[in-house]
N, C-alpha and C. Protein backbone atom coordinates (compact mmCIF):
# COMPACT_ATOMS: atom_id res chain seq x y z
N UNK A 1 -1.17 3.36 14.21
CA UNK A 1 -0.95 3.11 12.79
C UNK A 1 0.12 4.09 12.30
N UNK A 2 1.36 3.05 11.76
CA UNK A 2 2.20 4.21 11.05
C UNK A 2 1.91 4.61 9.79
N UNK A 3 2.68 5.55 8.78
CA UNK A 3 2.28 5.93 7.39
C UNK A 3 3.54 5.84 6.78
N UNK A 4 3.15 5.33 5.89
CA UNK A 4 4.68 5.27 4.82
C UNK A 4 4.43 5.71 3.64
N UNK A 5 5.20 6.32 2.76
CA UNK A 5 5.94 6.77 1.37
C UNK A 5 6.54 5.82 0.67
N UNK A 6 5.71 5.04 -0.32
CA UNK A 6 6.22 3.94 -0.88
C UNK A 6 6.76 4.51 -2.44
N UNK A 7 7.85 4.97 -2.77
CA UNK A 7 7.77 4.84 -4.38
C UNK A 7 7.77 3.99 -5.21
N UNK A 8 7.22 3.80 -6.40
CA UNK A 8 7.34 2.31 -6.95
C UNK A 8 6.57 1.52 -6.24
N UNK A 9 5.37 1.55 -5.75
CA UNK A 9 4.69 0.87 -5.12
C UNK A 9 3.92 -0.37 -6.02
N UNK A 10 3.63 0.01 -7.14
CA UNK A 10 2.43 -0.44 -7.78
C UNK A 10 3.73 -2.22 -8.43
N UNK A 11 4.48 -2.68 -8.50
CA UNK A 11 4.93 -3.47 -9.00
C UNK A 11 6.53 -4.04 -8.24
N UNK A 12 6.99 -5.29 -8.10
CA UNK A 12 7.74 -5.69 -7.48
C UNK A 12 7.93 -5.54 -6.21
N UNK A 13 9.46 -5.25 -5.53
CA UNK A 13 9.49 -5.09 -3.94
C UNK A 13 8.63 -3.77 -3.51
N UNK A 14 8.11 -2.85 -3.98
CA UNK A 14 7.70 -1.77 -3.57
C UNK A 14 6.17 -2.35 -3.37
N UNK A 15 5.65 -3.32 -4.04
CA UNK A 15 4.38 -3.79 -4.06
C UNK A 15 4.36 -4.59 -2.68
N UNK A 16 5.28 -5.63 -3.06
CA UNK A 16 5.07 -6.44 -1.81
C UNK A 16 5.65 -6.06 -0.19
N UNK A 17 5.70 -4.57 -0.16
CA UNK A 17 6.18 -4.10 0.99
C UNK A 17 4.77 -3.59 1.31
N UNK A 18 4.50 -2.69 0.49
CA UNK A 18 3.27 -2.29 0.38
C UNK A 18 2.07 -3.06 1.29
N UNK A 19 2.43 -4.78 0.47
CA UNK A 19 1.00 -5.52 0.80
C UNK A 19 1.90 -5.89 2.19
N UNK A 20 2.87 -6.19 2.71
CA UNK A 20 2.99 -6.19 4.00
C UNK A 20 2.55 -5.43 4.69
N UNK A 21 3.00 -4.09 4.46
CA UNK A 21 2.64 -3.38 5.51
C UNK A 21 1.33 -2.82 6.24
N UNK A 22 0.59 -3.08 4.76
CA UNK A 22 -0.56 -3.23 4.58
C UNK A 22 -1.45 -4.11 5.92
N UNK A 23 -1.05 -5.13 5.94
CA UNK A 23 -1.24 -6.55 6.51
C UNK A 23 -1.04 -6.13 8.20
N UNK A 24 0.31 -5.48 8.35
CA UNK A 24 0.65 -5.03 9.91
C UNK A 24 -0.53 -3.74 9.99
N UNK A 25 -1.06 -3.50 9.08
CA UNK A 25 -2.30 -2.29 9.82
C UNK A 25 -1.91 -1.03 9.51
N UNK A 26 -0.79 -0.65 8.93
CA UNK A 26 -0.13 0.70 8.87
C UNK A 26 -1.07 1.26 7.63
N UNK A 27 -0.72 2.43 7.50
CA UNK A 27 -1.27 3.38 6.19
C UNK A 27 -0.02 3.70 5.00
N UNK A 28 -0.41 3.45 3.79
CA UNK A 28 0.19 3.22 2.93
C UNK A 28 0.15 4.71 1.90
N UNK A 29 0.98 5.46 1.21
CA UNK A 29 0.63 6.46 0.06
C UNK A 29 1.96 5.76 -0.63
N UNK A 30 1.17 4.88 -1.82
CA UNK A 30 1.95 4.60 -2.67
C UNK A 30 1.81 5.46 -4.18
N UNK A 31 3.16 5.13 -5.03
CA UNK A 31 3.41 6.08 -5.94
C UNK A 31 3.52 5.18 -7.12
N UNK A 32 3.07 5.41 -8.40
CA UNK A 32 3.48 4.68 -9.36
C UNK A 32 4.00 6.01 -10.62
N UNK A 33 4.65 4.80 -11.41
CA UNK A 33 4.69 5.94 -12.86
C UNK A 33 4.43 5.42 -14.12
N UNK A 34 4.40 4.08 -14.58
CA UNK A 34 4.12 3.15 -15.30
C UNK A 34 2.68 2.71 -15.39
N UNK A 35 2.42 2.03 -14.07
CA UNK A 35 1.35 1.27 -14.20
C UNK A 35 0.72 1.87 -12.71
N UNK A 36 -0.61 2.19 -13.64
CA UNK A 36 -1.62 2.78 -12.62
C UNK A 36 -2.63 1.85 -11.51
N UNK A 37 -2.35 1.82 -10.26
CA UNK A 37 -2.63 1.17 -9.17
C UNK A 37 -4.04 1.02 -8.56
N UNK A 38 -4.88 0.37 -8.95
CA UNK A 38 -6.40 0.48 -7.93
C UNK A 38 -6.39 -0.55 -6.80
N UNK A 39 -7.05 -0.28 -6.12
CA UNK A 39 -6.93 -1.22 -4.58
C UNK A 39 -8.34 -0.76 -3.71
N UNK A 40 -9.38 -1.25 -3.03
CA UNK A 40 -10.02 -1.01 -2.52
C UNK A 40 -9.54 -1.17 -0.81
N UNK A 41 -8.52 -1.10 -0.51
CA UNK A 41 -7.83 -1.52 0.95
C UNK A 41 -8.10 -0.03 1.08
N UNK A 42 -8.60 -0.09 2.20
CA UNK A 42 -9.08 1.64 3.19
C UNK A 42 -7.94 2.45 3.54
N UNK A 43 -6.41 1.76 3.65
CA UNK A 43 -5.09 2.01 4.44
C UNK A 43 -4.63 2.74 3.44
N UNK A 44 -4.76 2.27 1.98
CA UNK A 44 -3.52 2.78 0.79
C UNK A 44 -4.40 3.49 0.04
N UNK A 45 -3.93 4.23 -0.68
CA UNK A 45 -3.75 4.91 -2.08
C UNK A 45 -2.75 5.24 -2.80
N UNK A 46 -2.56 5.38 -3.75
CA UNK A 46 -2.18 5.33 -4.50
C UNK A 46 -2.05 6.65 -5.93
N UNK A 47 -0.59 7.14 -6.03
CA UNK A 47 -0.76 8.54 -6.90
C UNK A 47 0.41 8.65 -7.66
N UNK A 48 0.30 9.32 -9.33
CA UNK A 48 0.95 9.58 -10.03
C UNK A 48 2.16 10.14 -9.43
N UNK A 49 3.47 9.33 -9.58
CA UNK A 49 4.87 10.24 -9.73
C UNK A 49 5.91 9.86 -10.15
N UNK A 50 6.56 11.16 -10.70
CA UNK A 50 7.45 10.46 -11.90
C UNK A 50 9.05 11.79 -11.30
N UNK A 51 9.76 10.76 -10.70
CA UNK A 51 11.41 11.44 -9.79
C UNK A 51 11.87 11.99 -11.01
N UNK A 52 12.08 11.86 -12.00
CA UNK A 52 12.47 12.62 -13.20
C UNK A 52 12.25 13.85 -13.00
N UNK A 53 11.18 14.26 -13.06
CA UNK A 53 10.32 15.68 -13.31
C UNK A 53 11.32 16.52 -12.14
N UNK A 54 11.15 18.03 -13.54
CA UNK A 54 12.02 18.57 -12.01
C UNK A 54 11.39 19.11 -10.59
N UNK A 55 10.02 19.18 -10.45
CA UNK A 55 9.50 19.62 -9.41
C UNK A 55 8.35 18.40 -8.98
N UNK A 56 8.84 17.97 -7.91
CA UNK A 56 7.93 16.81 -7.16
C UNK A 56 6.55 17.33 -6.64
N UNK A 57 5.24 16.57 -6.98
CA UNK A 57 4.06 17.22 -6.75
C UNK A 57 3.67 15.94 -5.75
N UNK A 58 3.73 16.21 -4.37
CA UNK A 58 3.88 15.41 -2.91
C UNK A 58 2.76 16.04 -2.34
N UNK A 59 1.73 16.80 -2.26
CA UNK A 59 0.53 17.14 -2.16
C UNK A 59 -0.56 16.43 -1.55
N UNK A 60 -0.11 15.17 -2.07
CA UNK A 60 -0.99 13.65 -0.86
C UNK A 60 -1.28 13.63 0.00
N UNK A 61 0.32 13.83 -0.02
CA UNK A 61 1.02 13.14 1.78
C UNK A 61 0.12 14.12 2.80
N UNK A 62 0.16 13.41 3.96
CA UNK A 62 -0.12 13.62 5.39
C UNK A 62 0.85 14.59 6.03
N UNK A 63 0.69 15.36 7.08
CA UNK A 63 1.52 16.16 7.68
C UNK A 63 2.81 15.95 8.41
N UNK A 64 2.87 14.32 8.71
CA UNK A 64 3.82 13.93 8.96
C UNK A 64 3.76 12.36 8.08
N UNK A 65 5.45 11.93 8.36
CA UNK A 65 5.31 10.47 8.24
C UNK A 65 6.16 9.50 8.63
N UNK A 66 6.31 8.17 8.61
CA UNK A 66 7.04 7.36 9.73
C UNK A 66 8.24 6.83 9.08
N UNK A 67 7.58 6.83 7.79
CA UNK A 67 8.95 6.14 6.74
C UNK A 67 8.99 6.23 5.04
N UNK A 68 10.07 6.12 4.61
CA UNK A 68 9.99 6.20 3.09
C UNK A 68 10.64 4.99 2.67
N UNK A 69 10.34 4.47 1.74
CA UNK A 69 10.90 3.48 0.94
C UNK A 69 11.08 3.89 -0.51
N UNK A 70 12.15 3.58 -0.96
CA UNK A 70 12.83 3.97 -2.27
C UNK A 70 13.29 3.41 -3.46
N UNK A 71 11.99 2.47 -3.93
CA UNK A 71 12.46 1.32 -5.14
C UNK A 71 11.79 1.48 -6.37
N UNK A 72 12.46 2.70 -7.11
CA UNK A 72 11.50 2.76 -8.62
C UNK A 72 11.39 1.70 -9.16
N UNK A 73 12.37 1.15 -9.19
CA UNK A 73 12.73 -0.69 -10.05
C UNK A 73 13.04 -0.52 -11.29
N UNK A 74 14.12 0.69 -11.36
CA UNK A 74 14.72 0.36 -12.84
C UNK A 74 16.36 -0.50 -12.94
N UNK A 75 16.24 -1.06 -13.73
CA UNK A 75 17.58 -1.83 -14.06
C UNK A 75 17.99 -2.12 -15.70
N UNK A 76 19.11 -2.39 -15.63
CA UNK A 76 19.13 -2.60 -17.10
C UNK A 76 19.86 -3.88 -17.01
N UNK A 77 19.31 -4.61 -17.75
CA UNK A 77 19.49 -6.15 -18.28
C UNK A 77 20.56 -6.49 -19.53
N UNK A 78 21.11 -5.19 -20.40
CA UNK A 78 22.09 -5.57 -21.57
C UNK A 78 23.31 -6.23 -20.79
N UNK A 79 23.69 -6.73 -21.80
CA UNK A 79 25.16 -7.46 -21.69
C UNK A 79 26.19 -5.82 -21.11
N UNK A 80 26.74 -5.80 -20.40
CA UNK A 80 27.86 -4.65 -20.03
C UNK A 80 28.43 -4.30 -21.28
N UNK A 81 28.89 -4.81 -22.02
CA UNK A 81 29.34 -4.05 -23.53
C UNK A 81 28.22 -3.60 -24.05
N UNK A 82 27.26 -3.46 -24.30
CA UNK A 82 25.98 -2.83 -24.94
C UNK A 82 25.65 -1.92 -24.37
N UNK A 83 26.01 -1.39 -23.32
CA UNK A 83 24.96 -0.81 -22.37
C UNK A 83 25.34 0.50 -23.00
N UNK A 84 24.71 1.62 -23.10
CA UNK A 84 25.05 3.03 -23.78
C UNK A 84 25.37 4.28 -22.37
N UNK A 85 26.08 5.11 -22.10
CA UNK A 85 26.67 5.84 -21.25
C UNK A 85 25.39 7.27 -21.07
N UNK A 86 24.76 7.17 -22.26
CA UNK A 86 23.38 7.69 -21.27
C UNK A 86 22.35 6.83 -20.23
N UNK A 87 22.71 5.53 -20.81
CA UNK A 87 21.52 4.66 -19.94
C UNK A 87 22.33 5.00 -18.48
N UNK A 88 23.47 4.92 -18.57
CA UNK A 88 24.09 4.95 -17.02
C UNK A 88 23.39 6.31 -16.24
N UNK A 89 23.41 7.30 -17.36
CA UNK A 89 23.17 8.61 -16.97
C UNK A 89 21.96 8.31 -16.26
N UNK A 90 20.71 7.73 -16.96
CA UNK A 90 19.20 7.68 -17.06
C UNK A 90 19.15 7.01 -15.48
N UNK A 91 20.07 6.01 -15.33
CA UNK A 91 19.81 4.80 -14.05
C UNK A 91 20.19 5.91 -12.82
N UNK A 92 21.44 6.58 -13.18
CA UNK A 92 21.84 7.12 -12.08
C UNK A 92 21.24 8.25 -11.36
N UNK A 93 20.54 8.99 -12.04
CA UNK A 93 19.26 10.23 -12.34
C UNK A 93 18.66 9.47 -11.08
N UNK A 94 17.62 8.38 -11.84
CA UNK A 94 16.45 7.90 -11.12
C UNK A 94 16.70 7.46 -10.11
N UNK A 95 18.32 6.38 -9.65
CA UNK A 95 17.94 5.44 -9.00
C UNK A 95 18.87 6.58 -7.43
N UNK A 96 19.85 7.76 -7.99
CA UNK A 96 20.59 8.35 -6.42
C UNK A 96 19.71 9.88 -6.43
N UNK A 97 19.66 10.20 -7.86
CA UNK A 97 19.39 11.97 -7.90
C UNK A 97 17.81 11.75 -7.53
N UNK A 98 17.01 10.58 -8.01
CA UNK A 98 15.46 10.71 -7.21
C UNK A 98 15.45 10.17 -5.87
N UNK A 99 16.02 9.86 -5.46
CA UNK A 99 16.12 9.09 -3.95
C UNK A 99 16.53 10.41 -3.47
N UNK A 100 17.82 11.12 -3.86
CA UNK A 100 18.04 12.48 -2.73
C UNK A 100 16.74 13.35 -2.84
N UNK A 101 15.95 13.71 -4.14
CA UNK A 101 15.21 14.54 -4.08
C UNK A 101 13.62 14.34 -2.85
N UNK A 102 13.51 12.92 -3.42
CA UNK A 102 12.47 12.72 -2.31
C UNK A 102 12.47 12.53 -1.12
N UNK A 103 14.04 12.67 -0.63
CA UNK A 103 14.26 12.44 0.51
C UNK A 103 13.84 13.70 1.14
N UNK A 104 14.78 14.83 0.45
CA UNK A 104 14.55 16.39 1.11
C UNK A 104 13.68 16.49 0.70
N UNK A 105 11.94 16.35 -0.50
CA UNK A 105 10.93 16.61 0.09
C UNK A 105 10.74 16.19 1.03
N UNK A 106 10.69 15.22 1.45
CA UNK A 106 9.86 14.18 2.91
C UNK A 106 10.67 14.28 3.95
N UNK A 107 11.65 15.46 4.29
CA UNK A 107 12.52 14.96 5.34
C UNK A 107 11.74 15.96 6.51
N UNK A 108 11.27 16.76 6.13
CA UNK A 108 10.34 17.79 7.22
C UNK A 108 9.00 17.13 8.05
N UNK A 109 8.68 16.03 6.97
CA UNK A 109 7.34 15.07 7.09
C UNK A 109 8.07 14.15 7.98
N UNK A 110 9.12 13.42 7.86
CA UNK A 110 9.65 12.37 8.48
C UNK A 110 10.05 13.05 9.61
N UNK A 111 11.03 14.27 10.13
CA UNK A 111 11.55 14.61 11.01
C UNK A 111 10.24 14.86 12.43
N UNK A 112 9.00 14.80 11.87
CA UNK A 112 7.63 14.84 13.02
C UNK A 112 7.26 14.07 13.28
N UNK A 113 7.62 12.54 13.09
CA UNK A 113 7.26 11.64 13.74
C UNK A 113 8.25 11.14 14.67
């Protein structure tokens, strides 16, 4: 059984990777920040996190792990003329500056399997 690092687990592709992987037998630590996740599946759980924050609380996790997946699922839907030059800020934060951060937490966890 492998273990994965799902962010964004609780809704869209992060969900339905989730319930795949789920399905192949692996062990799941999924993450939400929105919407809080219950599941009685023995494989997953499920825990508060929010890539914003400046210090990641990864405390869950297992001593090692096999993989990370990286889909908060934010997007913005305005017309391109509307869009405001902090939202770019806000997207770009979450969607490259939280992906590097959780990477170098988890890269010591990932590098042992």
């Amino acid at each position: 059984m492998k273990q994965f690092l799902i962010i964004g687990a609780s809704s869209g592709i992060g969900k339905q990777l989730t319930e795949q992987l789920l399905s192949e037998g692996h062990r799941v630590f999924g993450t939400y920040r929105n919407t809080k996740v219950d599941s009685t599946h023995a494989n997953v759980s499920y825990h508060y996190l929010d890539v914003m924050e400046d210090s990641l609380s990864l405390d869950f996790l297992p001593s090692q792990l096999d993989g990370l997946v990286y889909c908060p699922g934010s997007i913005n839907l305005k017309p391109f003329a509307r869009i405001q030059p902090q939202e770019y800020i806000t997207d770009y934060e979450l969607n490259v500056v939280g992906a590097v951060k959780v990477l170098q937490a988890v890269l010591p966890l990932l590098k042992k399997s």
